[in-house]
N, C-alpha and C. Protein backbone atom coordinates (compact mmCIF):
# COMPACT_ATOMS: atom_id res chain seq x y z
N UNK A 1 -4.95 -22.99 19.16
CA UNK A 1 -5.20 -21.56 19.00
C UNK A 1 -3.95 -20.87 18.47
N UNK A 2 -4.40 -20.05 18.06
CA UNK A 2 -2.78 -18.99 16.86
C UNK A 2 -1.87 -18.26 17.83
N UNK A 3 -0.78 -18.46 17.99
CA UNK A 3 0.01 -17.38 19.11
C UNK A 3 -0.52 -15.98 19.09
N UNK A 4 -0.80 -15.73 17.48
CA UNK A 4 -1.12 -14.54 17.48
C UNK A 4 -2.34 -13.69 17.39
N UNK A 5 -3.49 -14.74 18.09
CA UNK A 5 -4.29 -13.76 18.28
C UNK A 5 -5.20 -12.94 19.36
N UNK A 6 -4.10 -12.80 20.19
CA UNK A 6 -4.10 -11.88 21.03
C UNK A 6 -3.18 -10.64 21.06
N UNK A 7 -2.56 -10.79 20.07
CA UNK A 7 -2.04 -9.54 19.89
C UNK A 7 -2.54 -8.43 18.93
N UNK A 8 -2.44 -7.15 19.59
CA UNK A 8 -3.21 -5.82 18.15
C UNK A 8 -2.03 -5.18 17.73
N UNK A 9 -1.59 -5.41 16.38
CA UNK A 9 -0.49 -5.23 15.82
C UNK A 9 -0.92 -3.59 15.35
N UNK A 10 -0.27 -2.35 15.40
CA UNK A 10 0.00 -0.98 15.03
C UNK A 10 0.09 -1.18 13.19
N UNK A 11 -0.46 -0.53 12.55
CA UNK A 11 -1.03 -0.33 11.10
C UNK A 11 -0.36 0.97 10.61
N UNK A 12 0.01 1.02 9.19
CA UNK A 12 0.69 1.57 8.73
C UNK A 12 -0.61 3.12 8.01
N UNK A 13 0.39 4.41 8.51
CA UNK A 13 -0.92 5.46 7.84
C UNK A 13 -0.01 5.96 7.20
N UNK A 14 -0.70 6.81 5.94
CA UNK A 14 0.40 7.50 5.19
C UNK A 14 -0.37 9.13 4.43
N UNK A 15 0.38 9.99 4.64
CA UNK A 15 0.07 10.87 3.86
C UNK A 15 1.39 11.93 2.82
N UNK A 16 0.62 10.75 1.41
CA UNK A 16 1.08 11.19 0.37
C UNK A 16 1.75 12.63 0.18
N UNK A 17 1.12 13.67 0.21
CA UNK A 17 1.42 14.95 0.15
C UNK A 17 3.08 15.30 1.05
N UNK A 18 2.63 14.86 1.73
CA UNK A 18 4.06 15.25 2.90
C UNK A 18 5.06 14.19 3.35
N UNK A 19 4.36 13.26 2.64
CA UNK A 19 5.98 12.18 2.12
C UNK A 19 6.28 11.64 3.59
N UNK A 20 4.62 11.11 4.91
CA UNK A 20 4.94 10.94 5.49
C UNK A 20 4.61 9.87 5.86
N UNK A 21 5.15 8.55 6.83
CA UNK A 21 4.28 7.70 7.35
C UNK A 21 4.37 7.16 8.55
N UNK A 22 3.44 6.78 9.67
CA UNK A 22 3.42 6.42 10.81
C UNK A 22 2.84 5.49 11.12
N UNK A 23 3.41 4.46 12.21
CA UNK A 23 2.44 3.45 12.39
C UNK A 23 1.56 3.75 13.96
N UNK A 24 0.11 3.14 13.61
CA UNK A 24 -0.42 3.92 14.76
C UNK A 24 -1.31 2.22 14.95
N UNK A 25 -1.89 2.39 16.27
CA UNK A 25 -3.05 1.26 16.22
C UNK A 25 -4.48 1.57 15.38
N UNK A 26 -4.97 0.82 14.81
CA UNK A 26 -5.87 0.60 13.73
C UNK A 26 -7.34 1.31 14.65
N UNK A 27 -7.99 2.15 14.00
CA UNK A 27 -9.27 3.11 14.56
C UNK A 27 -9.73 3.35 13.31
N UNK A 28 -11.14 3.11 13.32
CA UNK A 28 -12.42 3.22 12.89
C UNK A 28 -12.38 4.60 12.13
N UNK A 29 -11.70 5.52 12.96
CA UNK A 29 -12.11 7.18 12.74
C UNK A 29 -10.16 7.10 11.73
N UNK A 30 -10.74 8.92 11.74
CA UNK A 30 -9.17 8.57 10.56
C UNK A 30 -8.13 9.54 11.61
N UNK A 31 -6.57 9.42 11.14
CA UNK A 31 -5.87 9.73 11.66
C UNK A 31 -5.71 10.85 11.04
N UNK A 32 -4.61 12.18 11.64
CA UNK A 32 -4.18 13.04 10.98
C UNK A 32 -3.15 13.17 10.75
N UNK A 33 -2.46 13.81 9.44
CA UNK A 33 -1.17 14.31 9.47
C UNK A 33 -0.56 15.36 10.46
N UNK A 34 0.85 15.11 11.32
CA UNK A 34 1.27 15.76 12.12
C UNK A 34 1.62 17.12 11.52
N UNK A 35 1.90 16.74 9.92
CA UNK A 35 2.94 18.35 9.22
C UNK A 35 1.51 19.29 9.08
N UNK A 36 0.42 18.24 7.97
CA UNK A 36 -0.58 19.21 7.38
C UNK A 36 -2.16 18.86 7.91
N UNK A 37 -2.10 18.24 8.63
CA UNK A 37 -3.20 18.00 9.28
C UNK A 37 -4.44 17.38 8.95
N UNK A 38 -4.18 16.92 7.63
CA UNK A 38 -5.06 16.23 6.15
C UNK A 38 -5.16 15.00 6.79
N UNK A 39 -6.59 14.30 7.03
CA UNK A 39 -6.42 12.68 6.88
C UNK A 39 -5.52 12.09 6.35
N UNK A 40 -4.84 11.16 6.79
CA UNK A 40 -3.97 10.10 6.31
C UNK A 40 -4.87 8.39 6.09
N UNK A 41 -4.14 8.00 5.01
CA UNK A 41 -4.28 7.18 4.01
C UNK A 41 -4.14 5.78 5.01
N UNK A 42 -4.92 5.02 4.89
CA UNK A 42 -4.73 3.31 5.68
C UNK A 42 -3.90 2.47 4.25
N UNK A 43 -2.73 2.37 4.51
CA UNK A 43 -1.95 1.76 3.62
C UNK A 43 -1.69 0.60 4.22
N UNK A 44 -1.61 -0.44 5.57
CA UNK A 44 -2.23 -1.63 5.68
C UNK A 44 -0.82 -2.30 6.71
N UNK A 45 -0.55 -3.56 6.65
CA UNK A 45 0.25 -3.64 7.95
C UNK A 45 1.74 -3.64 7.61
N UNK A 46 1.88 -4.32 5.75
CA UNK A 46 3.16 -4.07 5.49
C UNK A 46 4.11 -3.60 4.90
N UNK A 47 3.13 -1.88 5.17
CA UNK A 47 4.21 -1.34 4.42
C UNK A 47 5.64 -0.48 4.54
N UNK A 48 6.07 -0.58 3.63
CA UNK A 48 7.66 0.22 3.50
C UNK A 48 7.75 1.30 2.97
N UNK A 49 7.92 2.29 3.31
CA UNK A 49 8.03 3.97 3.11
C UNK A 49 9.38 4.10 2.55
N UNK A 50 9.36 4.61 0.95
CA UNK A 50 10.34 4.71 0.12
C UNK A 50 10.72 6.49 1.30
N UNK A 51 12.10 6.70 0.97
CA UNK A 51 12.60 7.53 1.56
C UNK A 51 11.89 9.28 1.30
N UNK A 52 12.03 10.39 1.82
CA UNK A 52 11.03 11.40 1.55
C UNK A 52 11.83 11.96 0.18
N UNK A 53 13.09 11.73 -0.44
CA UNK A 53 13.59 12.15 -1.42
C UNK A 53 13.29 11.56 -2.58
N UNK A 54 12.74 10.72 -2.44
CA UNK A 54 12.31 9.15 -3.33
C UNK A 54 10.90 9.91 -4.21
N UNK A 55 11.08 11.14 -5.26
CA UNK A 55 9.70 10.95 -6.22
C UNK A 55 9.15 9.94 -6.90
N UNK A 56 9.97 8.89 -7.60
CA UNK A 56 9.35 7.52 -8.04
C UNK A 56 8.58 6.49 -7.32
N UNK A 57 9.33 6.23 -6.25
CA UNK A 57 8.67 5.83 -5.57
C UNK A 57 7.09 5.91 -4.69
N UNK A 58 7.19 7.38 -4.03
CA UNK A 58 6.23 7.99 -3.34
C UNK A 58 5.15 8.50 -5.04
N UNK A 59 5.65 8.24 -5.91
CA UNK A 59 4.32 8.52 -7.01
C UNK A 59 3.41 6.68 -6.72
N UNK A 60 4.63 5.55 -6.81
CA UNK A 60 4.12 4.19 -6.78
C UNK A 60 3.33 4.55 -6.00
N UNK A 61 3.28 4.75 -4.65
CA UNK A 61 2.35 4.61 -3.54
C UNK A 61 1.28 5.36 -3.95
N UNK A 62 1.77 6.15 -4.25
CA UNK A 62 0.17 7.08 -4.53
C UNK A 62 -0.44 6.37 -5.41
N UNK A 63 0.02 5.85 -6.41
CA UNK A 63 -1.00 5.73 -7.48
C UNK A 63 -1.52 3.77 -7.02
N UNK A 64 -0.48 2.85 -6.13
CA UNK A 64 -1.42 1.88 -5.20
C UNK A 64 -2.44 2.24 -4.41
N UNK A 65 -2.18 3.68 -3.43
CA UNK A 65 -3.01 3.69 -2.94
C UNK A 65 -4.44 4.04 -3.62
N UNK A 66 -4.29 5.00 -4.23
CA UNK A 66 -5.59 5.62 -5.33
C UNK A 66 -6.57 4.35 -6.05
N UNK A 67 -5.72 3.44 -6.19
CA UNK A 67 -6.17 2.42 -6.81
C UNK A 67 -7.21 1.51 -5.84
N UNK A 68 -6.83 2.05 -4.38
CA UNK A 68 -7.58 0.82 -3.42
C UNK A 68 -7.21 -0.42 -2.81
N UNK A 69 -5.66 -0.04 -3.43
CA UNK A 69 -4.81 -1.62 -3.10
C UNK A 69 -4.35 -0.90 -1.62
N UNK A 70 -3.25 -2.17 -0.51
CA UNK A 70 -3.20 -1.87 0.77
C UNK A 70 -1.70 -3.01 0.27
N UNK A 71 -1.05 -2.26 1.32
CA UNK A 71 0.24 -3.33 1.60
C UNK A 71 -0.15 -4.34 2.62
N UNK A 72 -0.93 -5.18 2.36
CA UNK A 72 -1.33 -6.06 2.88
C UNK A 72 -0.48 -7.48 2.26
N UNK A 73 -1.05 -8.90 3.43
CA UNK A 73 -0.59 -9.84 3.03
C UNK A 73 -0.62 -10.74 4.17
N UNK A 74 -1.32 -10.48 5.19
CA UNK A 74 -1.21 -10.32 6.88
C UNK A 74 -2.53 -10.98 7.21
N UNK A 75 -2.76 -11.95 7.38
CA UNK A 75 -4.03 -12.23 8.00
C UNK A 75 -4.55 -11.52 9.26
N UNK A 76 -5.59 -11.55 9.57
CA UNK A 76 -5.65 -10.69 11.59
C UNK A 76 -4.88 -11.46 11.93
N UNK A 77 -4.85 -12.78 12.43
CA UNK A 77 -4.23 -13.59 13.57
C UNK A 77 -2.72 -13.40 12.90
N UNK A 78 -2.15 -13.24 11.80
CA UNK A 78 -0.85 -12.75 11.51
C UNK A 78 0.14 -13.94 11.53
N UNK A 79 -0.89 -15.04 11.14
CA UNK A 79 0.05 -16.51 10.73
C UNK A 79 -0.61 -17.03 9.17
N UNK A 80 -1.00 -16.24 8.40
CA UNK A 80 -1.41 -16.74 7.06
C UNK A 80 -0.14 -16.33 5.37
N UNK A 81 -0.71 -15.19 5.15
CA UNK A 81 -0.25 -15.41 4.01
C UNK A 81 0.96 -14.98 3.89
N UNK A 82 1.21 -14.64 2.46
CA UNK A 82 2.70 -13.84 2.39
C UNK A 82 2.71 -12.29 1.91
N UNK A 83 3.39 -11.30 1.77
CA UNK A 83 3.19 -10.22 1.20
C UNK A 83 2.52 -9.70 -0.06
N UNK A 84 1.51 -9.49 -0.32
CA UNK A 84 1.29 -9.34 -1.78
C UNK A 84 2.14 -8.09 -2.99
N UNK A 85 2.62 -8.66 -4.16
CA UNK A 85 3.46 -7.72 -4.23
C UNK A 85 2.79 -6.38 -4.87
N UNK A 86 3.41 -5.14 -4.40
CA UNK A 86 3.01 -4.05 -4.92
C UNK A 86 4.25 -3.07 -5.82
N UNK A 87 3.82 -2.22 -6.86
CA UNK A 87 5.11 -1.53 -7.11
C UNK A 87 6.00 -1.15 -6.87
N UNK A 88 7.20 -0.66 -6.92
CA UNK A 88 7.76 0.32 -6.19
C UNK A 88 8.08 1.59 -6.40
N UNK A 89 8.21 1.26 -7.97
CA UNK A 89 8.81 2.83 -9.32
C UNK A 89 7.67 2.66 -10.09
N UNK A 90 7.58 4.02 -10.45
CA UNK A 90 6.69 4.92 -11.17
C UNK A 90 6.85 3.78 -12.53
N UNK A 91 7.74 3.79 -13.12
CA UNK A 91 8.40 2.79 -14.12
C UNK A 91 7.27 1.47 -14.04
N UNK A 92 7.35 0.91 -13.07
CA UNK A 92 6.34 -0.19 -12.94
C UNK A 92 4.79 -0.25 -12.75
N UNK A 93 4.81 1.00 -12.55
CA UNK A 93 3.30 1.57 -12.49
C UNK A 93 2.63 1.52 -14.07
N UNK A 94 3.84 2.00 -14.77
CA UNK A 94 3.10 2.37 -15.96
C UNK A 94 2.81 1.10 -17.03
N UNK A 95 4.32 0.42 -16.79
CA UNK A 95 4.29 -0.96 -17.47
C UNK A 95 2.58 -1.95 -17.02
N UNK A 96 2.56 -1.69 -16.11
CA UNK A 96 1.10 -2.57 -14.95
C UNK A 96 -0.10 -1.52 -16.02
N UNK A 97 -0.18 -0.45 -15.60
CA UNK A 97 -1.22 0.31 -16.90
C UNK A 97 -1.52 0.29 -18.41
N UNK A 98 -0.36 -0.13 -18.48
CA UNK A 98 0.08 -0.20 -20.68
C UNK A 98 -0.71 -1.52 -20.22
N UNK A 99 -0.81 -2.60 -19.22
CA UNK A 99 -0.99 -4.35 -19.53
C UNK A 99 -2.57 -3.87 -19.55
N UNK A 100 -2.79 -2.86 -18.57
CA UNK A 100 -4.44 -2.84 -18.37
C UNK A 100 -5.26 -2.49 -19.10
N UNK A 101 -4.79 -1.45 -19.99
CA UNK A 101 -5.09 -1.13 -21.12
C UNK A 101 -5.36 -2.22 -22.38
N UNK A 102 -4.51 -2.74 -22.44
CA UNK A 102 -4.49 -3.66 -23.67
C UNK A 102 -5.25 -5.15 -23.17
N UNK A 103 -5.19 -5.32 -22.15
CA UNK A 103 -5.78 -6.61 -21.75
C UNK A 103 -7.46 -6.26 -21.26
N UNK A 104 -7.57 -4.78 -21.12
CA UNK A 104 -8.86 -4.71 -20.58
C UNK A 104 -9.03 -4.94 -18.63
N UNK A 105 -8.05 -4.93 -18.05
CA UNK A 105 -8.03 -4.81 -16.45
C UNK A 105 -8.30 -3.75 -15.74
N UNK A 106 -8.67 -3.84 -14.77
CA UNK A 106 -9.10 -2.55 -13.81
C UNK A 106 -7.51 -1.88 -13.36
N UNK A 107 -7.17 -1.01 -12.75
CA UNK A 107 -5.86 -1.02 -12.35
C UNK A 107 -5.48 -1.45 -11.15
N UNK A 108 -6.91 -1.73 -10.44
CA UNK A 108 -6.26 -2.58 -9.21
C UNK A 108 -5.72 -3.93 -9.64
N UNK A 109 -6.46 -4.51 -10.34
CA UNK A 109 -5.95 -6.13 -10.67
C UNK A 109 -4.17 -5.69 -11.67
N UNK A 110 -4.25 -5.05 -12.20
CA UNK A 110 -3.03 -4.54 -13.05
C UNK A 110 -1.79 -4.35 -12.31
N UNK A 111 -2.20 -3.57 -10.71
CA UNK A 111 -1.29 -3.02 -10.02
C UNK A 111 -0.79 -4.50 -9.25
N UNK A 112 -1.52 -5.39 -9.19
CA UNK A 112 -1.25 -6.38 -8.10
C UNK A 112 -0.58 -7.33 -8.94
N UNK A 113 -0.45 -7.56 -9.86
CA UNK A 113 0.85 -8.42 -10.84
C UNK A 113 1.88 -8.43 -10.65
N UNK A 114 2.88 -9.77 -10.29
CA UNK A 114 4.15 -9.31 -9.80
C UNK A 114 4.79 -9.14 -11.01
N UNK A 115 4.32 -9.98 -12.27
CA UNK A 115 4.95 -9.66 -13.44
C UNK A 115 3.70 -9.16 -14.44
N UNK A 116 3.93 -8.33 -15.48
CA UNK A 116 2.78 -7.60 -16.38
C UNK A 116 2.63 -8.80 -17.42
N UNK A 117 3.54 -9.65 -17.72
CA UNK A 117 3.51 -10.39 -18.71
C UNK A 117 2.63 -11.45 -18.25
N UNK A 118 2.07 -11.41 -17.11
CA UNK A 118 1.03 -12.75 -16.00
C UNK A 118 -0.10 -12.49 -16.61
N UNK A 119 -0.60 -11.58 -17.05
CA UNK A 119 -2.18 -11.38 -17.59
C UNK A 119 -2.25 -11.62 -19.00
């Protein structure tokens, strides 16, 4: 049996607007923002919150999250895979869009490339 599956690991929420993120235990219903009170975003178990001064960054997230992608990489039992990689700069967002464009990709499959030159 997996060491880890008895444990309920706390999940990452985020809301874009207010450049905020918290980890809470994983619920069905949605969480709220503490600043603006807006549902917050299920961004998944591993993610990393670029700093609140960080516009490049906090655009990446937005435009992973919009896309439907999750900082995932985490099996439940939390002995499987590895991180899947996601953007970090706006910069890489766009390079991943110019590939989707020209190759014909959705932008989720676009966004999840660790390199643009892979498709």
């Amino acid at each position: 049996m997996c060491t880890y599956a008895e444990v309920h690991y706390k999940v990452h929420y985020v809301c874009v607007p207010c450049r905020r993120s918290c980890k809470q235990p994983w619920r069905a219903g949605e969480s709220r923002c503490v600043r603006c009170r807006k549902p917050m975003v299920f961004a998944g178990h591993d993610f990393a919150a670029p700093r609140r001064g960080d516009e490049r960054g906090w655009r990446a997230v937005a435009a992973v999250l919009a896309a439907g992608l999750r900082y995932e990489g985490f099996e439940p039992c939390g002995c499987g895979q590895e991180p899947k990689f996601r953007p970090r700069t706006s910069a890489q967002v766009r390079a991943r869009r110019r590939v989707a464009a020209r190759k014909g990709l959705t932008d989720a499959e676009a966004l999840a490339l660790r390199d643009p030159s892979e498709a």
